[in-house]
Protein backbone atom coordinates (compact mmCIF):
# COMPACT_ATOMS: atom_id res chain seq x y z
CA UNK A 1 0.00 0.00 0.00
CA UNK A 2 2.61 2.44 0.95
CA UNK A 3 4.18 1.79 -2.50
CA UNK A 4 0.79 2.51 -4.39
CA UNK A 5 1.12 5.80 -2.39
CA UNK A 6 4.10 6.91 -3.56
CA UNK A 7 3.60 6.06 -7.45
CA UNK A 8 0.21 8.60 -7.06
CA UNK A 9 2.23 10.73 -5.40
CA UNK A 10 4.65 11.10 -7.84
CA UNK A 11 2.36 11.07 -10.67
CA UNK A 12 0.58 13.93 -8.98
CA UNK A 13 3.32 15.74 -8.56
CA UNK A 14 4.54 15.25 -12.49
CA UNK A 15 0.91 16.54 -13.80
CA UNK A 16 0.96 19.43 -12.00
CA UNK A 17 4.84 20.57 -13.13
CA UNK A 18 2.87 19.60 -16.54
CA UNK A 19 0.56 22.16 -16.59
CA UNK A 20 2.26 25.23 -17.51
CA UNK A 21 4.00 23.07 -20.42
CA UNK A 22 0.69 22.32 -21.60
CA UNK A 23 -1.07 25.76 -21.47
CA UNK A 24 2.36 27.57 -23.15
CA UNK A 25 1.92 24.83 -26.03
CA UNK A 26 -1.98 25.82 -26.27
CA UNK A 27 -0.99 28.99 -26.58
CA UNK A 28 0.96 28.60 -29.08
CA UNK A 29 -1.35 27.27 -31.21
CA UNK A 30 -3.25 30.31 -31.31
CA UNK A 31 -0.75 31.65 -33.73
CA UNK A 32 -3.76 32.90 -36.57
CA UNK A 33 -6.02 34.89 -34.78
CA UNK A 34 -7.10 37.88 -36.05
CA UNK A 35 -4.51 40.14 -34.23
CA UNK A 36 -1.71 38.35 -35.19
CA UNK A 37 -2.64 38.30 -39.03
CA UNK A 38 -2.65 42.08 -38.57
CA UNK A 39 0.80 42.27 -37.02
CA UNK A 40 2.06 39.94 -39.37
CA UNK A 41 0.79 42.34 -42.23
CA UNK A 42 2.40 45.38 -40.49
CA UNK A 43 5.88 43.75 -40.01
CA UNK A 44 5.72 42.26 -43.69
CA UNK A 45 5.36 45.78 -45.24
């Protein structure tokens, strides 16, 4: 039992370092929004 404990433990503690990972990926991905078209247009000329 005390075992099983541990490996939760540790997987608990690994998913929540995850997070921020995760939400700067998302992030990321919202490289074509409307804004950023714009800014890309006023850099490109």
């Amino acid at each position: 039992m005390p075992k099983n404990l541990l490996t939760v433990i540790l997987i608990a503690i690994i998913l929540t370092l995850l997070v921020p990972l995760t939400t700067d990926l998302y992030s990321l991905e919202r490289a074509f929004t409307y804004d950023n078209l714009i800014r890309v247009n006023i850099t490109s000329k």
